[in-house]
Protein backbone atom coordinates (compact mmCIF):
# COMPACT_ATOMS: atom_id res chain seq x y z
CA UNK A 1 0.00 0.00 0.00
CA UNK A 2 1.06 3.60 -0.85
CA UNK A 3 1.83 5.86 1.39
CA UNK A 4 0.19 9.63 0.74
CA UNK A 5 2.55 12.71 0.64
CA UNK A 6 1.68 15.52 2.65
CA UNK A 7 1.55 17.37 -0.03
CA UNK A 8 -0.71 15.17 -1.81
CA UNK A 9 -3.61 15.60 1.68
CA UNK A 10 -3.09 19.53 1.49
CA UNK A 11 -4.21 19.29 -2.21
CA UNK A 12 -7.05 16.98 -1.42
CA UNK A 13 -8.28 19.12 1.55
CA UNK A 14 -7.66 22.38 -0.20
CA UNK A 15 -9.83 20.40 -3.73
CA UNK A 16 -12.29 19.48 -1.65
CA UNK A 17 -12.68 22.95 -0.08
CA UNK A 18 -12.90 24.84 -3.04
CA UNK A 19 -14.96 22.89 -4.73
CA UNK A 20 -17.99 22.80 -2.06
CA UNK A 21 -17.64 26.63 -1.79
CA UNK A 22 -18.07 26.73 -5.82
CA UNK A 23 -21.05 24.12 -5.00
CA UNK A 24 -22.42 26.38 -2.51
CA UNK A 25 -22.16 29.69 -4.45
CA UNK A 26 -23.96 28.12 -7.46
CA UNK A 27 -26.53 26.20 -4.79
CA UNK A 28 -27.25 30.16 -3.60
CA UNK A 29 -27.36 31.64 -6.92
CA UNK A 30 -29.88 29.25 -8.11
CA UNK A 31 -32.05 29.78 -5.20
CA UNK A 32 -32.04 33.18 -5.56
CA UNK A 33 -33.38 33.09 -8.89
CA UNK A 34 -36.22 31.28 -7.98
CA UNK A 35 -37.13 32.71 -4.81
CA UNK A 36 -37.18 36.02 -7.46
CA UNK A 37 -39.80 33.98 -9.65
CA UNK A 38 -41.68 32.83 -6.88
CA UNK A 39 -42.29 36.17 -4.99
CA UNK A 40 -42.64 38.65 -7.82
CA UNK A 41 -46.08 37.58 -7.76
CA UNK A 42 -46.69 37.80 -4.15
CA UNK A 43 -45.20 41.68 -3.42
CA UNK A 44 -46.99 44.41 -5.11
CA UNK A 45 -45.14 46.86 -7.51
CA UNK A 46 -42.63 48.97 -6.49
CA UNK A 47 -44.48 51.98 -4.84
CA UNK A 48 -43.79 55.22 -5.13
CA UNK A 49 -40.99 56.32 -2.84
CA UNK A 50 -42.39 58.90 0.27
CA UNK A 51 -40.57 61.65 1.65
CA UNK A 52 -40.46 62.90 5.15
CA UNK A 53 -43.14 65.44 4.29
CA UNK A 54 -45.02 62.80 2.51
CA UNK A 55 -45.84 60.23 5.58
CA UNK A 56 -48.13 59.67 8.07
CA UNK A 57 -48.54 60.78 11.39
CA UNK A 58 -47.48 57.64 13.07
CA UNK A 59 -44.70 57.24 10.86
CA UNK A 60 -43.16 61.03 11.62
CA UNK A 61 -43.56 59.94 15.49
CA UNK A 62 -41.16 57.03 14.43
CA UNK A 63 -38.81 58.87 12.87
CA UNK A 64 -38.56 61.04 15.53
CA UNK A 65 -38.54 58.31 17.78
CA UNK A 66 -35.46 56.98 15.84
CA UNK A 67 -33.62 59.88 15.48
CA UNK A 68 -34.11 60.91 19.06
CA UNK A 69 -32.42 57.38 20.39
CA UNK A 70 -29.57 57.92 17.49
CA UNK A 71 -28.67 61.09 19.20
CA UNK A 72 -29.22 60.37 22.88
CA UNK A 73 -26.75 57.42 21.68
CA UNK A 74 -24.44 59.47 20.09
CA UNK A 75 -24.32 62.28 22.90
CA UNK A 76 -24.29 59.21 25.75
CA UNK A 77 -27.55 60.55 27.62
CA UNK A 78 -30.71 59.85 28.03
CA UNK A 79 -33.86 60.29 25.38
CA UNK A 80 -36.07 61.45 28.04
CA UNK A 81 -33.82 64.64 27.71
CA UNK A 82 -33.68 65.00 23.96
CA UNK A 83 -36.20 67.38 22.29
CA UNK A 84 -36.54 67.67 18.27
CA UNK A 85 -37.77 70.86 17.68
CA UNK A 86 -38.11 70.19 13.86
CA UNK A 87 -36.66 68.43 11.75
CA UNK A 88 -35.88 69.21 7.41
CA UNK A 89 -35.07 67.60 4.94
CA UNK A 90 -31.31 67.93 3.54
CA UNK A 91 -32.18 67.25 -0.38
CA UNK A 92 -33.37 69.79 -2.14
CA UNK A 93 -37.01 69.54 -3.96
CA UNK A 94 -35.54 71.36 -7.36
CA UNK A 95 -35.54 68.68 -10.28
């Protein structure tokens, strides 16, 4: 009986390796494609994108929610003692 080179395992190991990744990347990309077939139908159409001004009520309270934690984070405090006073939108409304 033969006995195997270490050189000859590394090559095996690092064979074996890349060829599951390759497996697995083409496994992925094939499920991706038909997880895109089988939920186009389910989600509507792309909807219009809304801007700040554009939303609801509820929606403004959670982006003021939001922003208020993103600052108390930022400034290490508390967001009981954060107050938004208004808020504007940086992009401009010229096309």
């Amino acid at each position: 009986m033969q006995e195997i080179g270490s050189l000859q395992v590394v090559f095996m190991g690092m064979g074996t390796v890349f060829i599951s990744l390759i497996i697995l990347i083409v496994m992925i990309i094939v499920m991706g494609k038909i997880m895109q077939i089988l939920v186009k139908d389910v989600l509507p159409k792309k909807q219009e994108q809304t801007s700040v001004i554009g939303v609801d009520k509820v929606e403004k309270q959670k982006i003021i929610a939001a922003i208020s934690v993103a600052i108390a984070e930022e400034l290490k405090t508390d967001v009981s003692k954060i107050q938004i006073h208004s808020i504007t939108s940086l992009k401009s409304n010229k096309a």
